[in-house]
N, C-alpha and C. Protein backbone atom coordinates (compact mmCIF):
# COMPACT_ATOMS: atom_id res chain seq x y z
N UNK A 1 0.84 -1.17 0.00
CA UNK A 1 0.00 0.00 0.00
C UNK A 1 0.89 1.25 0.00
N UNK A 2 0.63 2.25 -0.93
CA UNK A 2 1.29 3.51 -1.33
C UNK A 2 0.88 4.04 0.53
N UNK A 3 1.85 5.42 0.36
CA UNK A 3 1.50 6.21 1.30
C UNK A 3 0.26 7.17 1.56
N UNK A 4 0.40 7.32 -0.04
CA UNK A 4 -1.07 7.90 0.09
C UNK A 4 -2.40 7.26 0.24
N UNK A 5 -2.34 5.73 -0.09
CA UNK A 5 -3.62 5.05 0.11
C UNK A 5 -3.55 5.04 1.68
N UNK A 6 -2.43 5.07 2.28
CA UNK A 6 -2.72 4.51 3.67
C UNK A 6 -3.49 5.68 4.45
N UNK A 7 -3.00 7.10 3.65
CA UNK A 7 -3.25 8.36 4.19
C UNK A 7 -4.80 8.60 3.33
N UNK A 8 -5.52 7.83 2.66
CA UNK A 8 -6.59 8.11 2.12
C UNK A 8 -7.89 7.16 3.19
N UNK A 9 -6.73 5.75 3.19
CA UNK A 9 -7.78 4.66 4.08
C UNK A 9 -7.84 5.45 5.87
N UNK A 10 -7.12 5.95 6.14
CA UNK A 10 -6.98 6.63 7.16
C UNK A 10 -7.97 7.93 7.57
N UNK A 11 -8.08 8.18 6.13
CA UNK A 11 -8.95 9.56 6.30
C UNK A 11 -10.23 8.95 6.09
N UNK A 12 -10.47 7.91 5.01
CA UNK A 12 -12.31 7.33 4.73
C UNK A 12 -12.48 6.68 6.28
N UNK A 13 -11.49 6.23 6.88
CA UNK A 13 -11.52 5.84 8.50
C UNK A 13 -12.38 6.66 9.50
N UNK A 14 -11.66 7.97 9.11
CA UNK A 14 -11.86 8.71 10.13
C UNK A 14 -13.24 9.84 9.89
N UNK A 15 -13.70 9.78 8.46
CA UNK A 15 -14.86 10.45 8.29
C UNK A 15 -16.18 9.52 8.89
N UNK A 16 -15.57 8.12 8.68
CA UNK A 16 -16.86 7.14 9.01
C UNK A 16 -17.08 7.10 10.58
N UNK A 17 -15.65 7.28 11.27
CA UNK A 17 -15.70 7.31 12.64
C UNK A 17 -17.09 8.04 13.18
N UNK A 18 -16.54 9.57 12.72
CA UNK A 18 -17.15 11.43 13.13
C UNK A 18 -18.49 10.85 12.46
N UNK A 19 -19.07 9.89 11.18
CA UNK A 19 -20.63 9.84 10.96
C UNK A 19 -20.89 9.18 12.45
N UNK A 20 -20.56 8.22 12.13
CA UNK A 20 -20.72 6.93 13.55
C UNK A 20 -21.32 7.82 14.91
N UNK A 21 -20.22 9.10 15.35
CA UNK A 21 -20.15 10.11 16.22
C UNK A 21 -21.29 10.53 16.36
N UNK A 22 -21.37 11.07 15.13
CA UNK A 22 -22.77 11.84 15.33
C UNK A 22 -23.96 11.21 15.34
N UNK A 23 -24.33 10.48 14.89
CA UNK A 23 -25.09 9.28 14.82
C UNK A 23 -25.43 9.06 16.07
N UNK A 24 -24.78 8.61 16.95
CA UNK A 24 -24.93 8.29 18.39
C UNK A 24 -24.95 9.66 18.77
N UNK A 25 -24.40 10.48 18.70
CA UNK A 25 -25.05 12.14 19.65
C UNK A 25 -26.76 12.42 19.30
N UNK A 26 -26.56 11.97 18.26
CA UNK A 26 -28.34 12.37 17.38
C UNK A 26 -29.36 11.34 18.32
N UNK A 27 -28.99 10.15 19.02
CA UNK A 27 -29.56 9.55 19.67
C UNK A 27 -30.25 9.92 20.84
N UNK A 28 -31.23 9.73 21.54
CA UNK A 28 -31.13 9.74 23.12
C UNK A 28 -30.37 9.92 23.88
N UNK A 29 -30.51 10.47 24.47
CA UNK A 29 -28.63 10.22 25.63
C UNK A 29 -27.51 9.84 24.85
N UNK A 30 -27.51 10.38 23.85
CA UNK A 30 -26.21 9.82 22.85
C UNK A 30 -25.13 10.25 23.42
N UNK A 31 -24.83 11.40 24.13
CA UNK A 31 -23.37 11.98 24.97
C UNK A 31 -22.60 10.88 25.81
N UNK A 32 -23.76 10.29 26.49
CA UNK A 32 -23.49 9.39 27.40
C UNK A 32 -22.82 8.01 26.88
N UNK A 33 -23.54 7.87 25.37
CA UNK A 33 -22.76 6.51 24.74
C UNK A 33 -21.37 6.85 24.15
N UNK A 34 -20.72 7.62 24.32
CA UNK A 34 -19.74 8.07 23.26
C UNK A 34 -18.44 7.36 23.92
N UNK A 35 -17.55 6.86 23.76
CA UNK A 35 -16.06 5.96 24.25
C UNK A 35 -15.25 7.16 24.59
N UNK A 36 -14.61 7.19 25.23
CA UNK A 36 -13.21 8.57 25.59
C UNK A 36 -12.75 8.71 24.39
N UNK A 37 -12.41 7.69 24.03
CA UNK A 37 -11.88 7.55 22.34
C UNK A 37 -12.80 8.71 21.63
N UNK A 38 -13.94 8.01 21.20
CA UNK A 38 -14.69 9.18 20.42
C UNK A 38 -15.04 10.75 20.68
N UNK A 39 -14.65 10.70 22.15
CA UNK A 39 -15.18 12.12 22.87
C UNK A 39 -13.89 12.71 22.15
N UNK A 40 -12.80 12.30 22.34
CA UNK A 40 -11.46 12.65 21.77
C UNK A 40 -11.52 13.00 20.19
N UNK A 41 -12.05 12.11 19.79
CA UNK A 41 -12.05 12.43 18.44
C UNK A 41 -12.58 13.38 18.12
N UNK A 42 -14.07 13.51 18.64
CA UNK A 42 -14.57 14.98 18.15
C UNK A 42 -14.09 16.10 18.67
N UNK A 43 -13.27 16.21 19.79
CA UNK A 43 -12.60 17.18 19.88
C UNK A 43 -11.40 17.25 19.15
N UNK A 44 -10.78 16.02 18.61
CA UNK A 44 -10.25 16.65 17.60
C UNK A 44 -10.34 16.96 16.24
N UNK A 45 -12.03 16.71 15.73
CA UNK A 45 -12.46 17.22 14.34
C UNK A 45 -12.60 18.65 14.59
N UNK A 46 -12.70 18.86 15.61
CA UNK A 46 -13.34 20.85 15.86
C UNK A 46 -11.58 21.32 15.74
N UNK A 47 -10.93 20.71 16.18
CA UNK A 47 -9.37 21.59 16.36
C UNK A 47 -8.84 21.24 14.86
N UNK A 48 -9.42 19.82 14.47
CA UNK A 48 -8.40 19.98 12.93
C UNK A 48 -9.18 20.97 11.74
N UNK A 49 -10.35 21.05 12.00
CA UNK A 49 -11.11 21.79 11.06
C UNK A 49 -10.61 22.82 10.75
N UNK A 50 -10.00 23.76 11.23
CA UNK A 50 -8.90 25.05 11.19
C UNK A 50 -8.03 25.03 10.55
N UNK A 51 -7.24 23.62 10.02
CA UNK A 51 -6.16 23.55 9.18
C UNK A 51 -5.82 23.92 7.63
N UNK A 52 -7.56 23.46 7.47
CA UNK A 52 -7.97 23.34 5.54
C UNK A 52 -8.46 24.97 5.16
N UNK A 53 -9.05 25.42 6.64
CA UNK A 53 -9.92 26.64 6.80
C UNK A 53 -9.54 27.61 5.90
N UNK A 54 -8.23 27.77 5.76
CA UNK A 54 -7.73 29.08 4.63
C UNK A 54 -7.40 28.67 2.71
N UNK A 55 -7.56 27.45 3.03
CA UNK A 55 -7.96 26.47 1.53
C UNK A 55 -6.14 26.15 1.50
N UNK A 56 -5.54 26.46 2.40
CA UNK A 56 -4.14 25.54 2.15
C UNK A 56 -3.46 24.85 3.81
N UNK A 57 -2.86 23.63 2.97
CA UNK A 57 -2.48 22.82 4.31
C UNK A 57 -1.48 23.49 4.54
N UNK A 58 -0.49 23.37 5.50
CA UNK A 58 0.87 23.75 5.88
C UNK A 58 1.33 22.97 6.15
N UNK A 59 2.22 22.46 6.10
CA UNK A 59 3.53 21.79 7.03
C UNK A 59 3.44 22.33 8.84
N UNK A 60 3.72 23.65 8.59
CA UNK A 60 3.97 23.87 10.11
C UNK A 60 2.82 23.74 10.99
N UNK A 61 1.19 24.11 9.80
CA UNK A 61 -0.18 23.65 10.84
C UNK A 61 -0.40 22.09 11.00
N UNK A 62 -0.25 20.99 10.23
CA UNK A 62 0.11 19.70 10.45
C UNK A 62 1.16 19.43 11.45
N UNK A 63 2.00 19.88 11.91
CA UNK A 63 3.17 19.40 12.76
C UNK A 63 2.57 20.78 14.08
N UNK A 64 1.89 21.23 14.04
CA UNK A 64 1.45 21.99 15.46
C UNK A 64 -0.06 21.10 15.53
N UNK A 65 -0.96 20.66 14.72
CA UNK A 65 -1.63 19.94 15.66
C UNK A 65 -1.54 18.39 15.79
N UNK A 66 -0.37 17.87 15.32
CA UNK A 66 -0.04 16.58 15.88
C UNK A 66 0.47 17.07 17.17
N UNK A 67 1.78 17.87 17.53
CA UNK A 67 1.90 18.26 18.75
C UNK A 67 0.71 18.43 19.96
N UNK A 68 -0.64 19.20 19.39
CA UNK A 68 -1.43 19.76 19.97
C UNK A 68 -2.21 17.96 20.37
N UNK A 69 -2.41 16.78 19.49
CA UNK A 69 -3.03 16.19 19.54
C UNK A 69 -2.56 14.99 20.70
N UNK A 70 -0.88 14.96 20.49
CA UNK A 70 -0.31 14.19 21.42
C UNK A 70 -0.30 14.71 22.94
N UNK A 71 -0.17 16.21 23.47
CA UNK A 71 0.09 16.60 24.28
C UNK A 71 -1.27 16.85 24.95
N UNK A 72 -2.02 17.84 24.66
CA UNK A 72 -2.94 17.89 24.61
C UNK A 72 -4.02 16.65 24.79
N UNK A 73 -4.86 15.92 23.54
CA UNK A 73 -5.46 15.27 23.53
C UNK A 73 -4.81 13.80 24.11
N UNK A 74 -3.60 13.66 24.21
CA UNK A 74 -3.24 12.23 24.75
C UNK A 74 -3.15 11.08 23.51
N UNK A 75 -3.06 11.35 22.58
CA UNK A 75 -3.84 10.53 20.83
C UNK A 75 -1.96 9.68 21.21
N UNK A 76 -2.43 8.20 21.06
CA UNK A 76 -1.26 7.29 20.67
C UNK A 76 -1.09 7.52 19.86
N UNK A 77 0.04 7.15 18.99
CA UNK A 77 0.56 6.82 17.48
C UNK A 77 -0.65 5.83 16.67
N UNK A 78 -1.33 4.95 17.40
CA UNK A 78 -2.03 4.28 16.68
C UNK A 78 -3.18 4.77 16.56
N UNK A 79 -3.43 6.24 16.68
CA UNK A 79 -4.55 6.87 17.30
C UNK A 79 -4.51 8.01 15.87
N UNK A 80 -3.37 8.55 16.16
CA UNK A 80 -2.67 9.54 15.68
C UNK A 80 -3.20 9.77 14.23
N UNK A 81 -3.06 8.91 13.33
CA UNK A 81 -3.22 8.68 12.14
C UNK A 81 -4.83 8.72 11.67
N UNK A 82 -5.26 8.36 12.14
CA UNK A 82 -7.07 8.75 11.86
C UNK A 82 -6.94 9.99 12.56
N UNK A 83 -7.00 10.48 13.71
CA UNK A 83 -7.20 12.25 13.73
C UNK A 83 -6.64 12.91 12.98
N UNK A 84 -5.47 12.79 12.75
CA UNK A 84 -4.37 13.41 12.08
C UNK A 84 -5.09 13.40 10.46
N UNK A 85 -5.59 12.62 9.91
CA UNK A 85 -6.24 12.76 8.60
C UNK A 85 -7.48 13.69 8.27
N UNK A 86 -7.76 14.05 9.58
CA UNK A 86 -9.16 15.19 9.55
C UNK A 86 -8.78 16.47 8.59
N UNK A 87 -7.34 16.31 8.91
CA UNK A 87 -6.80 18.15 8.70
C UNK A 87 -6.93 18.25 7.52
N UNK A 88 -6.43 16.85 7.05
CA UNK A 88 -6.46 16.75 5.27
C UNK A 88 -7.25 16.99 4.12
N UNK A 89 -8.88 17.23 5.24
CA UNK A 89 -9.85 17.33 3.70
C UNK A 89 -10.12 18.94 3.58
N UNK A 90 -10.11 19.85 2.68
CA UNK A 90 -10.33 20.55 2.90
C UNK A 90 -11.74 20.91 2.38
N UNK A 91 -12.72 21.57 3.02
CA UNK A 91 -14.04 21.66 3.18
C UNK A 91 -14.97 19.99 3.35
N UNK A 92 -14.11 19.72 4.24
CA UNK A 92 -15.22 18.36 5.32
C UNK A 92 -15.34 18.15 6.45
N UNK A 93 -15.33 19.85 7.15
CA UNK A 93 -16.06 19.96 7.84
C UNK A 93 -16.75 21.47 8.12
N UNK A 94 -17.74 20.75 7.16
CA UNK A 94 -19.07 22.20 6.41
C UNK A 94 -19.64 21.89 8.65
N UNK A 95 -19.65 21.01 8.61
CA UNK A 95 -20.74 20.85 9.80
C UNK A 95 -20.00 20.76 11.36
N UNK A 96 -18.69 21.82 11.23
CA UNK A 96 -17.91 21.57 12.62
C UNK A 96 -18.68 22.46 13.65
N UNK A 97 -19.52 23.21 12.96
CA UNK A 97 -20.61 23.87 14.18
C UNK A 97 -21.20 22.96 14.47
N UNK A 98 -21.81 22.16 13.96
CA UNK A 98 -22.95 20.82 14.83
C UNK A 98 -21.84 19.73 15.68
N UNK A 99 -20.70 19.51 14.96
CA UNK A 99 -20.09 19.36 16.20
C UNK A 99 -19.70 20.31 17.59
N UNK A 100 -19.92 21.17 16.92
CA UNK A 100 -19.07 22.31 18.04
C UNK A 100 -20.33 22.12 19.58
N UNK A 101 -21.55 21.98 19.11
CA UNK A 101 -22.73 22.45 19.63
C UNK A 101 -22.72 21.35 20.90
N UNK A 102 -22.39 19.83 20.85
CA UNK A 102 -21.96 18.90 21.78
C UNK A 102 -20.81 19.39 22.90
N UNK A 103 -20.30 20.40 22.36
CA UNK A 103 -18.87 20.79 23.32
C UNK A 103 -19.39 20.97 24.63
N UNK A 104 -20.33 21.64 25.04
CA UNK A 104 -21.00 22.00 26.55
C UNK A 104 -21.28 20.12 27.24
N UNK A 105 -21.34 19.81 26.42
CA UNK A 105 -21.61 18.44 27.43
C UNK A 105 -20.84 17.53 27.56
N UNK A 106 -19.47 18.09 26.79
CA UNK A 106 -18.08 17.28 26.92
C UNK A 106 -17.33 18.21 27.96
N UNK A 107 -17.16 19.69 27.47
CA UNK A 107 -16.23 19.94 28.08
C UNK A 107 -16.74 21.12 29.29
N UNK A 108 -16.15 21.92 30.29
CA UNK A 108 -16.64 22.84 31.22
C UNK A 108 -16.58 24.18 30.43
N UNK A 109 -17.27 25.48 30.50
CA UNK A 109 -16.69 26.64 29.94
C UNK A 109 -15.24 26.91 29.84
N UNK A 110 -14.75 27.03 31.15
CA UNK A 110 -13.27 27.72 30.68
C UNK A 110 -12.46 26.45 29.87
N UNK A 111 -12.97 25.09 29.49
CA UNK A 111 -12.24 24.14 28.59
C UNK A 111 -12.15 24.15 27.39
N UNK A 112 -13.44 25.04 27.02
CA UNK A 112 -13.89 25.29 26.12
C UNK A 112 -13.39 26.60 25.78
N UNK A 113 -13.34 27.50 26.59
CA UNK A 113 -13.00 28.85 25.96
C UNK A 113 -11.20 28.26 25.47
N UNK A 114 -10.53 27.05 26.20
CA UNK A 114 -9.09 27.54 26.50
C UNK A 114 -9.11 26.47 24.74
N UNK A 115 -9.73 25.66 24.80
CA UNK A 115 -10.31 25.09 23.17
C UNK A 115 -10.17 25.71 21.79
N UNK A 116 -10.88 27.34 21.96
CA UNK A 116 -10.73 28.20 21.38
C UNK A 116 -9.69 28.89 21.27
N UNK A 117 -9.02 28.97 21.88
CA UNK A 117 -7.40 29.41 22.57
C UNK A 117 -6.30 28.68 21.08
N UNK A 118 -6.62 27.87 21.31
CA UNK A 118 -6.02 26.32 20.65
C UNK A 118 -5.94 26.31 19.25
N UNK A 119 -7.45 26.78 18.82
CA UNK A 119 -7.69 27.04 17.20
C UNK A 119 -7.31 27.88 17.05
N UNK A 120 -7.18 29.18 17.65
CA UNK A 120 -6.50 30.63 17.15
C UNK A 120 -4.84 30.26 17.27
N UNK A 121 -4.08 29.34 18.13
CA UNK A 121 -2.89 29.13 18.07
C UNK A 121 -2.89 27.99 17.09
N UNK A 122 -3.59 27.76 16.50
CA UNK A 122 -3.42 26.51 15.11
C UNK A 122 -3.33 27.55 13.85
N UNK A 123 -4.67 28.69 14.13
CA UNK A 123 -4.89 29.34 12.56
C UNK A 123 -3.18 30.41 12.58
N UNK A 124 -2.96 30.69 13.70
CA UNK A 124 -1.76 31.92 13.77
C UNK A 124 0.09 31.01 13.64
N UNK A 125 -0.30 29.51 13.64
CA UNK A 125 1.22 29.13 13.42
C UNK A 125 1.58 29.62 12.51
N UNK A 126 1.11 29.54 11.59
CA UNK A 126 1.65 30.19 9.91
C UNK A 126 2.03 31.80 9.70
N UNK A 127 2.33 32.50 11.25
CA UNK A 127 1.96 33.66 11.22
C UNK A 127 1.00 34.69 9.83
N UNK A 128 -0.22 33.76 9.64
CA UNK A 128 -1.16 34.96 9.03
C UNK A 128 -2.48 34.60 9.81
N UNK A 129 -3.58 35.34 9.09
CA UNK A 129 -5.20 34.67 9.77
C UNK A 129 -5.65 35.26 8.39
N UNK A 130 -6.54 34.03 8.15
CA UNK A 130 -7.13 34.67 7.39
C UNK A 130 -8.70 34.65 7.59
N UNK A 131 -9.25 35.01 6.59
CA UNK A 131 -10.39 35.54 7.28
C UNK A 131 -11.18 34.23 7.07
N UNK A 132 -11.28 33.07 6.47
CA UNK A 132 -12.27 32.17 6.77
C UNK A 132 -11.66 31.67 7.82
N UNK A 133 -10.48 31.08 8.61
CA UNK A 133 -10.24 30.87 9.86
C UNK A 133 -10.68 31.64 10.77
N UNK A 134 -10.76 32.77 10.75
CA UNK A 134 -11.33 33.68 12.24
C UNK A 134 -13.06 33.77 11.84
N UNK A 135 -13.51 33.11 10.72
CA UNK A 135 -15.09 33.24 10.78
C UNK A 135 -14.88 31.91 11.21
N UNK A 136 -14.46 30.74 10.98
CA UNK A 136 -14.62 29.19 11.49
C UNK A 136 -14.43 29.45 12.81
N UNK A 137 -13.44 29.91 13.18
CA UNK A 137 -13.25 30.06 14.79
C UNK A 137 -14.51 30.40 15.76
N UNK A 138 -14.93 31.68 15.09
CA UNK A 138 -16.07 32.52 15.39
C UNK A 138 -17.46 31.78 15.94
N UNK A 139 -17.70 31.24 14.64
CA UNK A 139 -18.48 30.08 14.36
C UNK A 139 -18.79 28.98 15.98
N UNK A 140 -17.91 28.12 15.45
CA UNK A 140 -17.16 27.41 16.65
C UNK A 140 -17.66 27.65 17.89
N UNK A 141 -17.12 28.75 18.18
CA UNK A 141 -16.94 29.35 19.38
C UNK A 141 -18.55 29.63 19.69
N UNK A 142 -19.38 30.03 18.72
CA UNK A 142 -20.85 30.61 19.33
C UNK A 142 -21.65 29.60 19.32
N UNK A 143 -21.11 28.27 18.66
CA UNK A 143 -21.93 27.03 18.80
C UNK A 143 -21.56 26.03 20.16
N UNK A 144 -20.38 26.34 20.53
CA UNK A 144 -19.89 25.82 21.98
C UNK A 144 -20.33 26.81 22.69
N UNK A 145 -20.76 28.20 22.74
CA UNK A 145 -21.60 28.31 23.90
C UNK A 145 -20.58 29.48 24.89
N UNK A 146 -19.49 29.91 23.83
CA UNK A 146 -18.12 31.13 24.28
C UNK A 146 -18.77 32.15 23.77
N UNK A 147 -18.63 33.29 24.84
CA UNK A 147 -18.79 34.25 24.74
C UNK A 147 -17.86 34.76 24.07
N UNK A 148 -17.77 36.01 22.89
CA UNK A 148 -17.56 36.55 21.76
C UNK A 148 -16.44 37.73 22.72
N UNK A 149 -16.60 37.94 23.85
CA UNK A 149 -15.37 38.70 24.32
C UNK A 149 -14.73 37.53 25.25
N UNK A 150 -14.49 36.12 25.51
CA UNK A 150 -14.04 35.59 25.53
C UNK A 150 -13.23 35.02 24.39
N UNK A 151 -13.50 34.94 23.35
CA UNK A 151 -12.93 34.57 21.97
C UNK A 151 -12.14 35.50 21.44
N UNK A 152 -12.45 37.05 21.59
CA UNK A 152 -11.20 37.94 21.44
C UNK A 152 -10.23 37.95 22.58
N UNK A 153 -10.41 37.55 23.70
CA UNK A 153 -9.39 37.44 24.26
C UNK A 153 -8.38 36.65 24.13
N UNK A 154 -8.97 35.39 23.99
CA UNK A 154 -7.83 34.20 23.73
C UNK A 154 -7.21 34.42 21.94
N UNK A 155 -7.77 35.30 21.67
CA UNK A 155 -7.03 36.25 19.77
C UNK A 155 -5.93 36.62 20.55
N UNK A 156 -6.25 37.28 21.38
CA UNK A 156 -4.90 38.13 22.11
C UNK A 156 -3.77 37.55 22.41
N UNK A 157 -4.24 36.56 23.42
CA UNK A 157 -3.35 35.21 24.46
C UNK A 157 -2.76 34.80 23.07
N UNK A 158 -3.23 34.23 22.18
CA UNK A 158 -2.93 33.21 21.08
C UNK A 158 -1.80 34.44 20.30
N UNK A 159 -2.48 35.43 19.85
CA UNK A 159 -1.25 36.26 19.21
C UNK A 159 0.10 36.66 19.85
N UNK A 160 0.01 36.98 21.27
CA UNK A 160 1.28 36.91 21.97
C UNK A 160 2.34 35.79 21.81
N UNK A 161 1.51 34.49 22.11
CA UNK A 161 2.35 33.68 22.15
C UNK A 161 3.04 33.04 20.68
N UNK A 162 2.24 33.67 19.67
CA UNK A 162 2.88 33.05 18.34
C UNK A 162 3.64 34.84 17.88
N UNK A 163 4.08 35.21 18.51
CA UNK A 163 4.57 36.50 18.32
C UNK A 163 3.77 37.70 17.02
N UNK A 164 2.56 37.85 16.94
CA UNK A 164 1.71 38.95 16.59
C UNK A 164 0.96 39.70 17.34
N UNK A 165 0.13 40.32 16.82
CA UNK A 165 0.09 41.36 17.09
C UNK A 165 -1.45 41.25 16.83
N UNK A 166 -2.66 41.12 17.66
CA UNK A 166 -3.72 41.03 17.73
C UNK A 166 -4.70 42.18 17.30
C-alpha cells in the first residue's frame, strides 16, 4: 500500500468514525454513549477543522496539531493517524458547528473557551489569519456556547504567544 492510500484509508476511516459520532449524539442520551476515544475524536475534528480553513495545508499547521493532539489530547501513534487525517480534507467539515454544539456536554466553559485558545494558536502558526479561519473560529466558538469577548481574548493570548500582534 502507497502512502497515500494509507493516508486516504486513514482519512475514509476517520470520516466514518465522526458519521458513527454523530449518529450516536443524534440519539437519546447519545453523549453518554460516546467511548473517551470518540469524545477525543470529536474534539479533535473541531481543532483539525482550522487547518484546511484558509484552503491551504501547511507543514507547520500539520506538525502543530499533531503536537497539539499528542500533548494535549493524549492521541497514541495508533490513534494519531485517523485524527491526524481530519486536517487533510479541505471543506469536510461544512458541519464543525454541529459538532461544536456537543462541546457544553463534553467539556466545562473555561475548557472550552481555552479550546478556542487552541484554534487561534493553530490558525496563527503560519503567522497569518485569514479571514475564513477567524469566521470558522467565530463560528465554533458561538456554537460551543463562548462568549464573543471571551474569543477575542484568547485572539490576544494566542497572538502573543505566536509572536503577533492582535
Amino acid at each position: 500500500m502507497t502512502t497515500h492510500q494509507a493516508m486516504q484509508t486513514a482519512a475514509d476511516h476517520s470520516h466514518a468514525e465522526l458519521a458513527q459520532i454523530l449518529d450516536t449524539l443524534s440519539s437519546p442520551n447519545g453523549f453518554a454513549k460516546l467511548t473517551p476515544l470518540q469524545r477525543r475524536l470529536l474534539l479533535a475534528a473541531v481543532l483539525s477543522s482550522i487547518v484546511p480553513a484558509d484552503g491551504l495545508v501547511r507543514k507547520v499547521e500539520i506538525e502543530q496539531l499533531e503536537k497539539l493532539l499528542k500533548t494535549k489530547f493524549q492521541f497514541a501513534n495508533s490513534q494519531l493517524q485517523t485524527a491526524m487525517s481530519m486536517a487533510s480534507k479541505q471543506g469536510s467539515f461544512a458541519g464543525v458547528e454541529t459538532l461544536a454544539k456537543y462541546l457544553p456536554e463534553l467539556l466545562s466553559i473555561e475548557d472550552r473557551t481555552h479550546l478556542i485558545g487552541l484554534l487561534w494558536d493553530l490558525a496563527l502558526c503560519d503567522h497569518e489569519l485569514h479571514q475564513r479561519e477567524e469566521t470558522l473560529i467565530y463560528k465554533v466558538a458561538e456554537a460551543a456556547g463562548v462568549l464573543r469577548k471571551r474569543v477575542t481574548e484568547q485572539l490576544a493570548i494566542a497572538s502573543s504567544r505566536n509572536g503577533m500582534r492582535a
